[in-house]
N, C-alpha and C. Protein backbone atom coordinates (compact mmCIF):
# COMPACT_ATOMS: atom_id res chain seq x y z
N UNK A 1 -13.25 19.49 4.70
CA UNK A 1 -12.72 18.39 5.50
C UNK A 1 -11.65 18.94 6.42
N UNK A 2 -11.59 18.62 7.57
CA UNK A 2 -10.88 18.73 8.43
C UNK A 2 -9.45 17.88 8.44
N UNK A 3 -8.63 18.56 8.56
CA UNK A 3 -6.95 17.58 8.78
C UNK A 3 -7.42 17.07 10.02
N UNK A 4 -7.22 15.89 9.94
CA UNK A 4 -6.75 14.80 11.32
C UNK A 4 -5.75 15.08 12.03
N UNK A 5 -5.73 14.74 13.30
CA UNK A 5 -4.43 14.80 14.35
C UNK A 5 -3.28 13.98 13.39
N UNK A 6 -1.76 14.99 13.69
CA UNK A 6 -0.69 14.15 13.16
C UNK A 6 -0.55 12.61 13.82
N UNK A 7 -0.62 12.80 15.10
CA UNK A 7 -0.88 11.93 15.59
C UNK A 7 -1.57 10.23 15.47
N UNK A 8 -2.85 10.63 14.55
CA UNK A 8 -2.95 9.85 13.76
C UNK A 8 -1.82 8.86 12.78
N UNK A 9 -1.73 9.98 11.89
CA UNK A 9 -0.84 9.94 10.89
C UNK A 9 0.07 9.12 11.51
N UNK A 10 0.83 9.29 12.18
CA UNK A 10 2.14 8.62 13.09
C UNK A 10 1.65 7.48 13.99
N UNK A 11 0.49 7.15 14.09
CA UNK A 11 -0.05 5.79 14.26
C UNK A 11 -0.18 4.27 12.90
N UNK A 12 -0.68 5.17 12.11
CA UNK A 12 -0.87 4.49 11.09
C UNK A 12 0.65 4.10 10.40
N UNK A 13 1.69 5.29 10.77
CA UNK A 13 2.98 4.67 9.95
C UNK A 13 3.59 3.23 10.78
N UNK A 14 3.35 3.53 12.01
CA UNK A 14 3.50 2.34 12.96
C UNK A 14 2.92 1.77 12.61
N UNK A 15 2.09 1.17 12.59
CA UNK A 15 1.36 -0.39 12.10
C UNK A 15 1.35 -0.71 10.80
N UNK A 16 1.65 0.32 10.05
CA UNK A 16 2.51 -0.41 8.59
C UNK A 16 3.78 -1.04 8.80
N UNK A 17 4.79 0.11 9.32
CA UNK A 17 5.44 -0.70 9.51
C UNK A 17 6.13 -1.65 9.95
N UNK A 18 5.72 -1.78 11.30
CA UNK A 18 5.55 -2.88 12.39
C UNK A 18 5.05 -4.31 11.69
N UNK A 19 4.02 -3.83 10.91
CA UNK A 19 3.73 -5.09 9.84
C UNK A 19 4.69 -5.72 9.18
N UNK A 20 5.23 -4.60 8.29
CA UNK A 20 6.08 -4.95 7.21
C UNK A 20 7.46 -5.39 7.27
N UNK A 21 8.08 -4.18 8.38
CA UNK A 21 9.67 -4.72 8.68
C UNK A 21 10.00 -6.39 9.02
N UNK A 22 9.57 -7.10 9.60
CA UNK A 22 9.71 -8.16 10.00
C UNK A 22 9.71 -8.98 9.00
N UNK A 23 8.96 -8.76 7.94
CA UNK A 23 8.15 -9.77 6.65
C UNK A 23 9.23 -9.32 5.56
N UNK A 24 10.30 -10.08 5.31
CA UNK A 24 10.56 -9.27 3.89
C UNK A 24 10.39 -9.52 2.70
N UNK A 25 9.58 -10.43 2.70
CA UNK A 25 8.77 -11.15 1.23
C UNK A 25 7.73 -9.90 1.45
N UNK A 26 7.80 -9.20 2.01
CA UNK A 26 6.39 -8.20 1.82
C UNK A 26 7.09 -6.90 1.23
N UNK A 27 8.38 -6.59 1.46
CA UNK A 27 8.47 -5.26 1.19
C UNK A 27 8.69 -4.86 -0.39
N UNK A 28 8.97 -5.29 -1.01
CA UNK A 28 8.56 -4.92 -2.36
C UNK A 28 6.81 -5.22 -3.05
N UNK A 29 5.96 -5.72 -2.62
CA UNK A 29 4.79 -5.47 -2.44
C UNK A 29 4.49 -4.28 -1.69
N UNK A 30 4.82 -3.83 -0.51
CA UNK A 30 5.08 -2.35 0.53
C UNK A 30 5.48 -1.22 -0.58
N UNK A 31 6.37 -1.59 -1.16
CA UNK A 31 6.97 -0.23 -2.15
C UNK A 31 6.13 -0.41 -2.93
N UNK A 32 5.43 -1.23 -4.00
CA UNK A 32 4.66 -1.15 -5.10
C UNK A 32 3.54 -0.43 -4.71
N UNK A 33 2.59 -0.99 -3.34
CA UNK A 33 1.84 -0.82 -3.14
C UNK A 33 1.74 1.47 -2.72
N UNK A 34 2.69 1.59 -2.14
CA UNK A 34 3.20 3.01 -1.73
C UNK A 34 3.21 3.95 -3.05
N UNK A 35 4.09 3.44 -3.93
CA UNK A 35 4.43 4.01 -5.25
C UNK A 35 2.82 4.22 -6.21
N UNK A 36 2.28 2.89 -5.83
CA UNK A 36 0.55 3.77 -6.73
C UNK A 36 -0.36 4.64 -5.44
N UNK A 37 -0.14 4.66 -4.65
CA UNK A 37 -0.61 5.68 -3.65
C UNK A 37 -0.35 6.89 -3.54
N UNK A 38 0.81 7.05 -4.19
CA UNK A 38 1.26 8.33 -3.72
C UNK A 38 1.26 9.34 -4.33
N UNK A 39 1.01 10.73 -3.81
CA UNK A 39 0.33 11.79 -4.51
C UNK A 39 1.00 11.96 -6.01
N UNK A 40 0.55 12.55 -6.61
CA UNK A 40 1.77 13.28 -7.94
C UNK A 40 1.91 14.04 -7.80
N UNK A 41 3.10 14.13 -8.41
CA UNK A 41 4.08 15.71 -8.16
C UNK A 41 4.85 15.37 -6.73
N UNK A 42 4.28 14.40 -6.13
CA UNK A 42 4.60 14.36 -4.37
C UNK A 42 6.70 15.17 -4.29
N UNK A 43 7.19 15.13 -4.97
CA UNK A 43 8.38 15.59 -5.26
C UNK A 43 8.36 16.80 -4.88
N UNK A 44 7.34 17.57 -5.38
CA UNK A 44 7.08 19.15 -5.62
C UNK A 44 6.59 19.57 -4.02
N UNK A 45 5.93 18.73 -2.87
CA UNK A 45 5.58 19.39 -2.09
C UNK A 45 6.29 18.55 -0.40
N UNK A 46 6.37 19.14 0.43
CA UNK A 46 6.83 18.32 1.85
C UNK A 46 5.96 17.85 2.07
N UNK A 47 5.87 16.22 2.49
CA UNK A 47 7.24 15.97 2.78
C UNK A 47 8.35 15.26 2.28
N UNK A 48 8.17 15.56 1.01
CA UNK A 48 9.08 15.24 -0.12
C UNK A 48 9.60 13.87 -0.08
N UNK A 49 8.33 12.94 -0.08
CA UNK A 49 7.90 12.02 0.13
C UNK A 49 7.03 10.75 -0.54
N UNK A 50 6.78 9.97 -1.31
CA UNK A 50 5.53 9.51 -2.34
C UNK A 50 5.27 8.68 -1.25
N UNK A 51 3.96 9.47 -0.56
CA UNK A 51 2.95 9.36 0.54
C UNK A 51 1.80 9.20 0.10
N UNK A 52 0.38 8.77 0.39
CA UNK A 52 -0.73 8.98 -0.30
C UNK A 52 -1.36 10.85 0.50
N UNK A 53 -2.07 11.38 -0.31
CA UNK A 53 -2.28 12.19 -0.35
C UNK A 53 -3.20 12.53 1.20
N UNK A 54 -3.56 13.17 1.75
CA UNK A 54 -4.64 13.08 3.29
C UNK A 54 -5.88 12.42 2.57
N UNK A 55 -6.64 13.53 2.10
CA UNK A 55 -8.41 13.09 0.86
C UNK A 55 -8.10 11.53 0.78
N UNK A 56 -7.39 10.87 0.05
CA UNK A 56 -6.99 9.82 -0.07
C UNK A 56 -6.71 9.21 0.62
N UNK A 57 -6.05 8.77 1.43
CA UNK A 57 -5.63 8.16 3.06
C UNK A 57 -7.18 8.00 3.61
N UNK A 58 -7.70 9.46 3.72
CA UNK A 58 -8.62 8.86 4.44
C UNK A 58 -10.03 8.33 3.92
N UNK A 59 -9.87 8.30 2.57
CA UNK A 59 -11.07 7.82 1.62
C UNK A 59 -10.49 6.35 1.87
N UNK A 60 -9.48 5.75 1.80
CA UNK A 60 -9.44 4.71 1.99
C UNK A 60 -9.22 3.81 3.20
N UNK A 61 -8.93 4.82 4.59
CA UNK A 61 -9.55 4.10 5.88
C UNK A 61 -10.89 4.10 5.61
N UNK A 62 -11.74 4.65 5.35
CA UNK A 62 -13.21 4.97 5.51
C UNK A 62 -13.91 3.48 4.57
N UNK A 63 -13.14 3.68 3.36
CA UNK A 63 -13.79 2.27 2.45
C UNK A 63 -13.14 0.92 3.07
N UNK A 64 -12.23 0.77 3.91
CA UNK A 64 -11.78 -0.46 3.92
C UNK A 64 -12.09 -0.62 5.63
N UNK A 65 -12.17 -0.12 6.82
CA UNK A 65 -12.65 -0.44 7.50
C UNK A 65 -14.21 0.85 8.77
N UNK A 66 -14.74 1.60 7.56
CA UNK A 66 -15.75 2.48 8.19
C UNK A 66 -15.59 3.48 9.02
N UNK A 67 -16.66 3.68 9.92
CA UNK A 67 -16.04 4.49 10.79
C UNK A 67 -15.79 5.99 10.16
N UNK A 68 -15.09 6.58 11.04
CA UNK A 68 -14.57 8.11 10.82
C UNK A 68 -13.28 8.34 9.97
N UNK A 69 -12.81 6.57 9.59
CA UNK A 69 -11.61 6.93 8.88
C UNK A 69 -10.72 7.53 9.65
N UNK A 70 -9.89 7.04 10.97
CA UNK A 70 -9.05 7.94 11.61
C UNK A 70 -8.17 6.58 11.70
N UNK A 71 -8.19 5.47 11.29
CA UNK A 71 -6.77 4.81 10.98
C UNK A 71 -7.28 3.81 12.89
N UNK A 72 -8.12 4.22 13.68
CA UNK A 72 -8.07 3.66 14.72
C UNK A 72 -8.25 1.82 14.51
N UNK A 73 -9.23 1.35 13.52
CA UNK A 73 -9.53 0.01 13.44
C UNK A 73 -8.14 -0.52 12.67
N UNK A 74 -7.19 -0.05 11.71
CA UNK A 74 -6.29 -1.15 11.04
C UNK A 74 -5.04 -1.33 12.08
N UNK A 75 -5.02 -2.35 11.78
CA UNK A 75 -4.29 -3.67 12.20
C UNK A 75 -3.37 -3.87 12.08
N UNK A 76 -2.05 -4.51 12.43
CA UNK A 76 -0.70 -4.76 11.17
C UNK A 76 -1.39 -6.19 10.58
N UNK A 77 -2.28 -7.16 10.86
CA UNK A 77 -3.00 -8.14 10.46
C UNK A 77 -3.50 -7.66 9.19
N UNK A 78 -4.38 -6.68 9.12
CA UNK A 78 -4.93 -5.77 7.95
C UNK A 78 -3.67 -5.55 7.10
N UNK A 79 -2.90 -4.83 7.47
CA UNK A 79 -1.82 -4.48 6.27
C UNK A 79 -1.28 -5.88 5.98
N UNK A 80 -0.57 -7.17 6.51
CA UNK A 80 -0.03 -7.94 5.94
C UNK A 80 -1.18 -8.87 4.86
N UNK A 81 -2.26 -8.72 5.44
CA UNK A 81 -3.43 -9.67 4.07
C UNK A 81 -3.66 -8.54 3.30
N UNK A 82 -3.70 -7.43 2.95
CA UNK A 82 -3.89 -6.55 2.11
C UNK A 82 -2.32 -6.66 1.02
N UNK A 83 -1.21 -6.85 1.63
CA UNK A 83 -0.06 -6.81 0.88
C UNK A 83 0.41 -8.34 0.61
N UNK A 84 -0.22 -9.23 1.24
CA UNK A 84 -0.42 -10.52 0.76
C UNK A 84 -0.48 -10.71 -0.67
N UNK A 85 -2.19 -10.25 -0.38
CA UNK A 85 -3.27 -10.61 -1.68
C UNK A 85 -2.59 -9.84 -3.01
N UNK A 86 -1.75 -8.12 -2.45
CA UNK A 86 -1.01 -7.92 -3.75
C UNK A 86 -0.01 -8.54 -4.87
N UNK A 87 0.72 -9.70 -3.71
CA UNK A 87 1.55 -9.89 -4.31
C UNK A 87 0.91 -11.28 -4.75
N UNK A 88 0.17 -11.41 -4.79
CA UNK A 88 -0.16 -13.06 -5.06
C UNK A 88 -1.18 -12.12 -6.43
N UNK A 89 -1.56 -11.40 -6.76
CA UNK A 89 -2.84 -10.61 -7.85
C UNK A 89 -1.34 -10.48 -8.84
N UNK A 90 -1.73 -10.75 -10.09
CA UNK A 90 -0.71 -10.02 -11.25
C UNK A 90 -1.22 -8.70 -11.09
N UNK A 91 -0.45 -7.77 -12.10
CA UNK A 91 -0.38 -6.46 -12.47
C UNK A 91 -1.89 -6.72 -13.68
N UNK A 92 -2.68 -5.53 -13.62
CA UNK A 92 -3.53 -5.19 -14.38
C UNK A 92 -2.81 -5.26 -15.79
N UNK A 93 -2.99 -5.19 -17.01
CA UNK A 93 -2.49 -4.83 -18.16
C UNK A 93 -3.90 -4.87 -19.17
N UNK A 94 -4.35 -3.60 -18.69
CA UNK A 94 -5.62 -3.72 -19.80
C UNK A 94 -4.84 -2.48 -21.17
């Protein structure tokens, strides 16, 4: 697999958070949602950060809106009903 343009990357942080800042009933849904995304160990490597991993990032542009997975189709619309629906779902406890 090929790394994507940072560029990308720095698109997609914009429309998260362009979503999110404004909403602040969303941002602790934003952190929950970040905190199970984010790599392990993420401590151990730059950008010393609990980011989701690239493989990951882009396994999940690809499952949630197709395409090449380059972050071009989401939305800040997409991120606020995605962090909606989190906070309205309880926590799993199996």
């Amino acid at each position: 697999m090929t790394e994507r343009p940072q560029s990308h990357w720095r698109r997609e942080i914009i429309t998260v958070l362009a979503a999110v800042f404004p909403r602040p009933s969303l941002w602790w849904p934003a952190l929950t949602a970040l905190a199970r995304m984010a790599r392990r160990g993420w401590w151990h490597r730059a950008p010393f950060l609990p980011v989701p991993g690239e493989a990951y990032w882009h396994f999940r542009l690809v499952t949630a809106f197709g395409g090449a997975g380059d972050g071009e189709a989401m939305r800040a619309a997409d991120v606020v009903a995605y962090l909606e629906w989190c906070r309205r779902t309880p926590p799993h406890r199996g």
